[in-house]
N, C-alpha and C. Protein backbone atom coordinates (compact mmCIF):
# COMPACT_ATOMS: atom_id res chain seq x y z
N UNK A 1 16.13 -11.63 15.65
CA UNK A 1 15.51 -10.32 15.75
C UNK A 1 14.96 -9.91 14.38
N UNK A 2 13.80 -9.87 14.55
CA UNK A 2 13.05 -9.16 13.22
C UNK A 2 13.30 -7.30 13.02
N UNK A 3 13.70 -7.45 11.26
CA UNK A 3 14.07 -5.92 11.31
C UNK A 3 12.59 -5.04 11.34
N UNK A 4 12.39 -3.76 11.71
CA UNK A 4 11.04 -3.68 11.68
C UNK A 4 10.80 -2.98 10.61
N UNK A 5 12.00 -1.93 9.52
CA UNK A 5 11.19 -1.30 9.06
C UNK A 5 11.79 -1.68 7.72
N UNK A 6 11.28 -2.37 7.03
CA UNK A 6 11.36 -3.29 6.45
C UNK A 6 10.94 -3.77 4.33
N UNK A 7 10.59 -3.45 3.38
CA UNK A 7 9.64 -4.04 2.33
C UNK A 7 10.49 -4.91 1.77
N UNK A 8 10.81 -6.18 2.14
CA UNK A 8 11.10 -6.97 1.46
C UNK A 8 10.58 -7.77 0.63
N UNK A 9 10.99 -8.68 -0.43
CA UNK A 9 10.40 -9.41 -1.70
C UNK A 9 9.16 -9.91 -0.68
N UNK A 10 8.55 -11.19 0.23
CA UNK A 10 7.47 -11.39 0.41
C UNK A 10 6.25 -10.23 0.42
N UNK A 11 6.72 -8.71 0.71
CA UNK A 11 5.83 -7.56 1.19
C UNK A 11 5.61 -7.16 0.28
N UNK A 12 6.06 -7.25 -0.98
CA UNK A 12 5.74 -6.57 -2.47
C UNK A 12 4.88 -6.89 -3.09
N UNK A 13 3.76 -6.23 -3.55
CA UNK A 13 2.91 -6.94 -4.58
C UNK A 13 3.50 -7.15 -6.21
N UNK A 14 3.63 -8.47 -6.09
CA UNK A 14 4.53 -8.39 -7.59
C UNK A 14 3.56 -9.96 -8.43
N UNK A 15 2.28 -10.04 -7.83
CA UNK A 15 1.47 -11.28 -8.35
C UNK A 15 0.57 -10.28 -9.29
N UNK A 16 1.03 -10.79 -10.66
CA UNK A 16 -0.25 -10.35 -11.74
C UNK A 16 -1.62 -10.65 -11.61
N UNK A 17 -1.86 -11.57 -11.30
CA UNK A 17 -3.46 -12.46 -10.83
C UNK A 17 -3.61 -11.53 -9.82
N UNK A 18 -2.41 -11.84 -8.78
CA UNK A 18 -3.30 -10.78 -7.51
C UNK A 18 -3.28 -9.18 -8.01
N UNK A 19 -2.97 -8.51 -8.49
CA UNK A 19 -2.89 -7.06 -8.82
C UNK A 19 -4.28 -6.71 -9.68
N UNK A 20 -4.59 -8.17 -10.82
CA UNK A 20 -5.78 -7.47 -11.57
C UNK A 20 -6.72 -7.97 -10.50
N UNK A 21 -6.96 -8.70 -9.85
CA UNK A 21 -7.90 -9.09 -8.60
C UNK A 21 -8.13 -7.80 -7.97
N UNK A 22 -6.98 -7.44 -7.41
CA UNK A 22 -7.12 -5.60 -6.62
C UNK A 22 -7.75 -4.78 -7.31
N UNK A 23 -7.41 -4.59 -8.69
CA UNK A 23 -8.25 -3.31 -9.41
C UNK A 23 -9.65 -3.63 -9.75
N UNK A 24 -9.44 -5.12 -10.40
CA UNK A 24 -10.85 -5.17 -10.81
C UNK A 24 -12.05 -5.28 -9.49
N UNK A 25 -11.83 -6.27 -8.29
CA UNK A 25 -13.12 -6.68 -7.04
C UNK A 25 -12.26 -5.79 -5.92
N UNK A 26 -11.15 -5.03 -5.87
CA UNK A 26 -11.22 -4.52 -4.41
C UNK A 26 -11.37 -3.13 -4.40
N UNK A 27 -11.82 -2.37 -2.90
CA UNK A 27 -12.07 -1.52 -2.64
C UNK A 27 -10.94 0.06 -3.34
N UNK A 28 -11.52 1.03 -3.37
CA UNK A 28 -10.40 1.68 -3.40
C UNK A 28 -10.80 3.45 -2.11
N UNK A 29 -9.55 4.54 -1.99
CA UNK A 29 -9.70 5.46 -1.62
C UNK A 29 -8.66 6.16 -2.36
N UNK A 30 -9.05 7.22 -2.29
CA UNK A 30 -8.62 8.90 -2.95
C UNK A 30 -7.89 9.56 -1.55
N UNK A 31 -6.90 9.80 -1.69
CA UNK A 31 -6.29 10.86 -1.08
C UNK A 31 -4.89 11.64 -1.86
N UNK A 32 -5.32 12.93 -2.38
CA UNK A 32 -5.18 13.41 -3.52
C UNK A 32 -3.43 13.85 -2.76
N UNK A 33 -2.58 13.36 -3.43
CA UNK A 33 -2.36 12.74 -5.64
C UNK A 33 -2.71 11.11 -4.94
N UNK A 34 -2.91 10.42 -4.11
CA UNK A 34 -2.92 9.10 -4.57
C UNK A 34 -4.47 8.40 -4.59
N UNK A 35 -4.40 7.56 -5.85
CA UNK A 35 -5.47 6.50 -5.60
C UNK A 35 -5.34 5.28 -5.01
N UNK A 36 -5.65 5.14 -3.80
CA UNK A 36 -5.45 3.10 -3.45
C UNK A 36 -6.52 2.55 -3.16
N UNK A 37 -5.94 1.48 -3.91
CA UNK A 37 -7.01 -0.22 -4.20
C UNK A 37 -6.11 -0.74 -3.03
N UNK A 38 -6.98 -1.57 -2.25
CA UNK A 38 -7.07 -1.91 -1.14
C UNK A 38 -7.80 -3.54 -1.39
N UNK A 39 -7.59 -4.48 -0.66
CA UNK A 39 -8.37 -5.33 -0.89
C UNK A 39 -8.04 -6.80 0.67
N UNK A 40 -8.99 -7.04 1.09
CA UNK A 40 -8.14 -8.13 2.24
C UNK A 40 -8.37 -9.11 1.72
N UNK A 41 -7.17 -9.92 1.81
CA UNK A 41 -7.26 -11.19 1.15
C UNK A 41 -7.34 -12.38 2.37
N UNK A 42 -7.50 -13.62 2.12
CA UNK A 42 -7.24 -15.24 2.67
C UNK A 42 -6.24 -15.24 3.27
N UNK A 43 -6.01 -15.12 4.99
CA UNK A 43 -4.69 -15.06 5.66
C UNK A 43 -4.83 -16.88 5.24
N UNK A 44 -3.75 -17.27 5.11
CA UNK A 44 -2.93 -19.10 5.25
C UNK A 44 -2.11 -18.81 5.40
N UNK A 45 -1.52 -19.69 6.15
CA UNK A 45 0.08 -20.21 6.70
C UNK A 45 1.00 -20.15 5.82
N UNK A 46 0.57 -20.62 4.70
CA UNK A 46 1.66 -20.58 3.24
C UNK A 46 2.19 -18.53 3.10
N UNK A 47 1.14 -18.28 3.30
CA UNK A 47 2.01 -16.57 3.29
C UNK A 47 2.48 -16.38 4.48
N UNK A 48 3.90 -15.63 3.64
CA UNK A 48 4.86 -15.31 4.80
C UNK A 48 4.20 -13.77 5.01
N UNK A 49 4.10 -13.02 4.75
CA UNK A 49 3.58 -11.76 5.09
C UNK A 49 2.52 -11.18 5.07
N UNK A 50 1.67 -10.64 6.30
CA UNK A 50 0.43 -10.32 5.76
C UNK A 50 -0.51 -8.96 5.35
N UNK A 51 1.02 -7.80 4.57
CA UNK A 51 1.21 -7.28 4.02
C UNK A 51 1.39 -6.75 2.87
N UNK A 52 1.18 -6.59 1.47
CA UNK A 52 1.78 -6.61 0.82
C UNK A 52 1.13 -5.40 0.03
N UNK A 53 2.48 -4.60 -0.42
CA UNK A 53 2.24 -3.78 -1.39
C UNK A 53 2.90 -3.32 -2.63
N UNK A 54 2.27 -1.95 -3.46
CA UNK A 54 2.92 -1.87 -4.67
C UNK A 54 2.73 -0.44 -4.98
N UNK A 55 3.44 -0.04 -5.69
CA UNK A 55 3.36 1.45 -6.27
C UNK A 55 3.17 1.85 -7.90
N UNK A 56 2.82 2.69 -8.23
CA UNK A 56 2.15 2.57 -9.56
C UNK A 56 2.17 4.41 -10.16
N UNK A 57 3.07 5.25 -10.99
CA UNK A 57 2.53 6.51 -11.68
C UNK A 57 2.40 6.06 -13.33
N UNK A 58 1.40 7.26 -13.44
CA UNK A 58 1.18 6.86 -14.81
C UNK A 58 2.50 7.32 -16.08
N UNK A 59 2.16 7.22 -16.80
CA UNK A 59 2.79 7.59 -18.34
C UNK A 59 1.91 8.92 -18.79
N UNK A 60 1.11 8.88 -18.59
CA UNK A 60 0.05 10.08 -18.95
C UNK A 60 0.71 11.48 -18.18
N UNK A 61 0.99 11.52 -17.21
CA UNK A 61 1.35 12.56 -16.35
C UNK A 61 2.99 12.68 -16.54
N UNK A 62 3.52 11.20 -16.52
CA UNK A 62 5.13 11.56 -16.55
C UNK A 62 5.50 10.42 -17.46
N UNK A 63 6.24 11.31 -18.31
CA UNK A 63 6.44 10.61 -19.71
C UNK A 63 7.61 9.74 -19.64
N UNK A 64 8.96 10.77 -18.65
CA UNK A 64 10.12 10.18 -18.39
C UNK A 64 9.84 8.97 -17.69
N UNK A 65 10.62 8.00 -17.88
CA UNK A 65 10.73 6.84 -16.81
C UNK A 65 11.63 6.90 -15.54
N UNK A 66 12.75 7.88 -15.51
CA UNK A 66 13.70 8.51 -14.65
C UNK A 66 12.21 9.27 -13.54
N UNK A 67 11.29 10.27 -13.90
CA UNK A 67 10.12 11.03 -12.81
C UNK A 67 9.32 9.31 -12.57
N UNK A 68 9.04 9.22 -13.17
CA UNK A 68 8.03 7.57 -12.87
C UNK A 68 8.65 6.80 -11.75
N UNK A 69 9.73 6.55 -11.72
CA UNK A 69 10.85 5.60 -10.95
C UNK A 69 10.69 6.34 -9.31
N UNK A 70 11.24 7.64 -10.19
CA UNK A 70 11.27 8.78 -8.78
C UNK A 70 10.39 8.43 -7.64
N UNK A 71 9.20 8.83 -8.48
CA UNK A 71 7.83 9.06 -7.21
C UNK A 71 7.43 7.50 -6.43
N UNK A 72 7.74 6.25 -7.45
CA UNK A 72 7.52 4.66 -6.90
C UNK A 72 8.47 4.58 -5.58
N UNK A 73 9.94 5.08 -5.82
CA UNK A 73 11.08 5.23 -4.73
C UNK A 73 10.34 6.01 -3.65
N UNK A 74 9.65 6.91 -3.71
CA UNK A 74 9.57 7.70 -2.36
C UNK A 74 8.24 7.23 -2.18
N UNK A 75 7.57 6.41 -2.62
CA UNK A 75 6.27 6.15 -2.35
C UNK A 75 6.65 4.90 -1.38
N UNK A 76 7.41 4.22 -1.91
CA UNK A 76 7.58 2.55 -1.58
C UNK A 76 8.63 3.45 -0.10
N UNK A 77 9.55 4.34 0.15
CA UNK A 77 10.33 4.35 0.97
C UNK A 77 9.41 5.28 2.36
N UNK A 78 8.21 6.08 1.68
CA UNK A 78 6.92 6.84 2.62
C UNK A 78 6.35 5.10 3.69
N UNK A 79 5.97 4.14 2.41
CA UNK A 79 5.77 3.38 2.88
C UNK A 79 6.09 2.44 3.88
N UNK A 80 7.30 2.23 3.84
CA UNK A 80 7.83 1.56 4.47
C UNK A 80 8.47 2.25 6.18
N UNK A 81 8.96 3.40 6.21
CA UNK A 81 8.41 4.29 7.10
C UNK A 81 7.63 3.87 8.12
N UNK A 82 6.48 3.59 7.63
CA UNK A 82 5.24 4.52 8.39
C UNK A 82 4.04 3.29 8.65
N UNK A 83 4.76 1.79 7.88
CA UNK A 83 3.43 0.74 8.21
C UNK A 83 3.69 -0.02 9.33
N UNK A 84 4.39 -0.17 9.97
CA UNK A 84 4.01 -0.86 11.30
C UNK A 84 3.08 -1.27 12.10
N UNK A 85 2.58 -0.02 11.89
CA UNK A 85 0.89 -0.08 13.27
C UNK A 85 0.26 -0.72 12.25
N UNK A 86 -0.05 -0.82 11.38
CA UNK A 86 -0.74 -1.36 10.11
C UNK A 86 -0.44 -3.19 9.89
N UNK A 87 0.66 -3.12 9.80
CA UNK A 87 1.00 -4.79 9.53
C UNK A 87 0.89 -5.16 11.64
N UNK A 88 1.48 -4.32 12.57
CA UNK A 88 0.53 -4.76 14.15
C UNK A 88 -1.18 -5.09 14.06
N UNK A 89 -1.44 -4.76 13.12
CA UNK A 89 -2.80 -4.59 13.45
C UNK A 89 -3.67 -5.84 12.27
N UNK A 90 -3.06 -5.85 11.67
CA UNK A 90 -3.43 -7.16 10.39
C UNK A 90 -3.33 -8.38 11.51
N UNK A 91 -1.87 -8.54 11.78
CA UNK A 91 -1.35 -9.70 12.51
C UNK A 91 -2.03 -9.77 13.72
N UNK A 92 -2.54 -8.80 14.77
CA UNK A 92 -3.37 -9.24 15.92
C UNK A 92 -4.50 -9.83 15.26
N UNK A 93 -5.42 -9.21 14.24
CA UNK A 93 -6.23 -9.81 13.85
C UNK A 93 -6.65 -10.83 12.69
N UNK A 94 -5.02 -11.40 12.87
CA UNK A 94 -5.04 -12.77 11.45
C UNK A 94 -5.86 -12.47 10.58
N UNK A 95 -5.04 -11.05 9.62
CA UNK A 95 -5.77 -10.93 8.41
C UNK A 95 -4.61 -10.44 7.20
N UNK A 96 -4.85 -10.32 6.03
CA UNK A 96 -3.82 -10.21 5.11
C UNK A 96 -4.52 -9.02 4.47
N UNK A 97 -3.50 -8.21 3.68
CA UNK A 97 -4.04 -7.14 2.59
C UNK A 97 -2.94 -6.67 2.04
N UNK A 98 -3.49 -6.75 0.67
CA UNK A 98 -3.04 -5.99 -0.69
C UNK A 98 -2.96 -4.37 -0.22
N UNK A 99 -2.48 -4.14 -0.86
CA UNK A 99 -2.55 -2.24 -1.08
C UNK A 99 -1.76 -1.98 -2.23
N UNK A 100 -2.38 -0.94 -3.37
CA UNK A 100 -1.23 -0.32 -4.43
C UNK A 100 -2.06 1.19 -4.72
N UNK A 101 -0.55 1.63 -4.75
CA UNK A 101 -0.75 3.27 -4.61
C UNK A 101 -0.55 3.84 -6.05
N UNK A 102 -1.21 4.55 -6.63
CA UNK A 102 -1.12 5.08 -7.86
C UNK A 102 -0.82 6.33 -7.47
N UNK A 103 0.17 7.18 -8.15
CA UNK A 103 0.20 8.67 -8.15
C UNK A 103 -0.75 8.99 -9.11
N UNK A 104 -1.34 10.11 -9.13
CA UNK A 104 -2.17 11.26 -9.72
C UNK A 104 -2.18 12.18 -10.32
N UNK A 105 -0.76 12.41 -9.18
CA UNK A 105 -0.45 14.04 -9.30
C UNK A 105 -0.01 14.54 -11.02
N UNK A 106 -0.03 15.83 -11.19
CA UNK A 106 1.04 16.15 -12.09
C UNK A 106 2.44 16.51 -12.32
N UNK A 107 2.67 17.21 -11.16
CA UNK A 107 4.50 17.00 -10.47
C UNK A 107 4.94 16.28 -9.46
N UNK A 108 6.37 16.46 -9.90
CA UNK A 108 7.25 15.24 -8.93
C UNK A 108 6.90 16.28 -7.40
N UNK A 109 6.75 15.42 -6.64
CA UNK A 109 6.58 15.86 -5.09
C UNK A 109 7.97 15.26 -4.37
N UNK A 110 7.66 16.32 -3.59
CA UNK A 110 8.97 16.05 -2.31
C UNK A 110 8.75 15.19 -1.25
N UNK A 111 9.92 14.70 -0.74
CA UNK A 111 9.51 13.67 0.07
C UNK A 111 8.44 13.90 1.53
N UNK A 112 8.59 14.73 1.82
CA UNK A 112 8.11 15.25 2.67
C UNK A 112 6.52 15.29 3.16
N UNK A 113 6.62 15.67 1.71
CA UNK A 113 4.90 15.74 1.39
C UNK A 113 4.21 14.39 1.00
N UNK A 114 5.08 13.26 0.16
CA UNK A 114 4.75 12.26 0.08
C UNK A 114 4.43 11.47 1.19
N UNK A 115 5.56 11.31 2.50
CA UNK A 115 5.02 11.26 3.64
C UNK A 115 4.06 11.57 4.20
N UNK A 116 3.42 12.72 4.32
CA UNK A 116 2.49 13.71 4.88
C UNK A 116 1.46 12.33 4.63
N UNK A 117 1.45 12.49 2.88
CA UNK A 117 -0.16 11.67 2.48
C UNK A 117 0.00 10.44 3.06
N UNK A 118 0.83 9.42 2.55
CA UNK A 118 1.44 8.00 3.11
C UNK A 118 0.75 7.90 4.33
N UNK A 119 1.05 8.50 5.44
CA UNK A 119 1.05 8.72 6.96
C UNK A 119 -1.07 8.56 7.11
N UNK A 120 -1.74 9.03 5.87
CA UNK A 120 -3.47 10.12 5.89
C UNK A 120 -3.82 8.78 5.50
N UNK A 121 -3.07 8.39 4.23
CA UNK A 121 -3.77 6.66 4.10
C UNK A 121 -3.74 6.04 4.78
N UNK A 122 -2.30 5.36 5.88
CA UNK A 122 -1.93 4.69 6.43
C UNK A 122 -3.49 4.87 7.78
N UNK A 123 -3.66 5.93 8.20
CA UNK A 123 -4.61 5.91 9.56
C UNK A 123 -6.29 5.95 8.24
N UNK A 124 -6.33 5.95 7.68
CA UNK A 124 -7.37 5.81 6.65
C UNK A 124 -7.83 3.87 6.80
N UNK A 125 -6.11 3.15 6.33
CA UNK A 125 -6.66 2.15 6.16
C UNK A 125 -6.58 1.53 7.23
N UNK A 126 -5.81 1.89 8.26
CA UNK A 126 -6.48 1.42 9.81
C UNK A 126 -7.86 1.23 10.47
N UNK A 127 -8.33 2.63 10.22
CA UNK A 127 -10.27 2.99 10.84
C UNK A 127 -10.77 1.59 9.65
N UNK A 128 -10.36 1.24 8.35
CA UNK A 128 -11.06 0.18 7.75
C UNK A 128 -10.55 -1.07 8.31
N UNK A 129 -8.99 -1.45 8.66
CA UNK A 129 -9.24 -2.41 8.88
C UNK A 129 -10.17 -2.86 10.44
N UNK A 130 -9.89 -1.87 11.10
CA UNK A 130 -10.91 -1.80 12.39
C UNK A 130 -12.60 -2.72 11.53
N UNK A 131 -13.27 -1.77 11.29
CA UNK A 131 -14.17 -2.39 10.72
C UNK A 131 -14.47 -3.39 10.09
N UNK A 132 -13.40 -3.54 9.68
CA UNK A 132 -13.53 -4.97 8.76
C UNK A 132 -13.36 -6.28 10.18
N UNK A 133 -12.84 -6.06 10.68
CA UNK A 133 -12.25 -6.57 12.34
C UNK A 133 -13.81 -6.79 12.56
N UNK A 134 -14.54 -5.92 13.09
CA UNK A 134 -15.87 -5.65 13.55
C UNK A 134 -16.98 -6.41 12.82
N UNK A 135 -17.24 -6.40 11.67
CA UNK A 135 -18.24 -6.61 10.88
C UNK A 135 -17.95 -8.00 10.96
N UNK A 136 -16.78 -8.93 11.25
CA UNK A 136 -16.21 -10.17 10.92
C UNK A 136 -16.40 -11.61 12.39
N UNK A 137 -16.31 -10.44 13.13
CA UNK A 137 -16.49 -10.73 14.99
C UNK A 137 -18.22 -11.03 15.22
């Protein structure tokens, strides 16, 4: 039985090559406090997941590393939440993608609200992967 809700080590973006690949050639969207780079990569058999993501606040906004940590925890735990229909929807259509979420904001946010946004991207990067589905067919 597969657990479903899930970010384990394969689901993490933790590849340096692949991360400057994301910022520098892939797409991104704004949904304020977050910025995400988005990018679909080469589904192969060799990847176990065809998921993968990462979380990211700056130093500029939060100096502490204790607020920095904070907002990655509820970003990565919004995340994990709420991607299902998202990794259903990669896998019907044998495709893979990056995602990393940068905070923006200037205060620590509540979970609640972090959800809220999580949930605005999550159907954000659905309507794209639809299209990308489409344009590919």
């Amino acid at each position: 039985m597969t657990k479903q809700f899930t970010l384990g080590k394969q689901e993490r973006l933790k590849s340096r090559k692949l991360i400057e690949e994301l910022f520098s050639k892939g797409q991104r969207i704004s949904v304020f406090p977050y910025r995400v780079f988005y990018q679909f990569l080469q589904h192969d058999v060799s990847m176990k997941k065809n998921l993968q993501f990462g979380a990211g606040a700056g130093t500029r906004n939060f100096k502490k590393a204790v607020d920095r940590n904070r907002i990655k925890r509820l970003t990565r735990e919004a995340w994990r939440l709420q991607n299902t229909e998202l990794k259903k929807k990669l896998k019907m259509d044998a495709h893979a993608m990056a995602v990393f979420f940068i905070y923006t904001g200037k205060e620590l946010p509540a979970f609640d609200f972090v959800k809220e946004k999580t949930a605005l991207i999550i159907e954000k990067l659905l309507t794209i992967a639809d299209e990308n589905r489409a344009s590919h067919t």
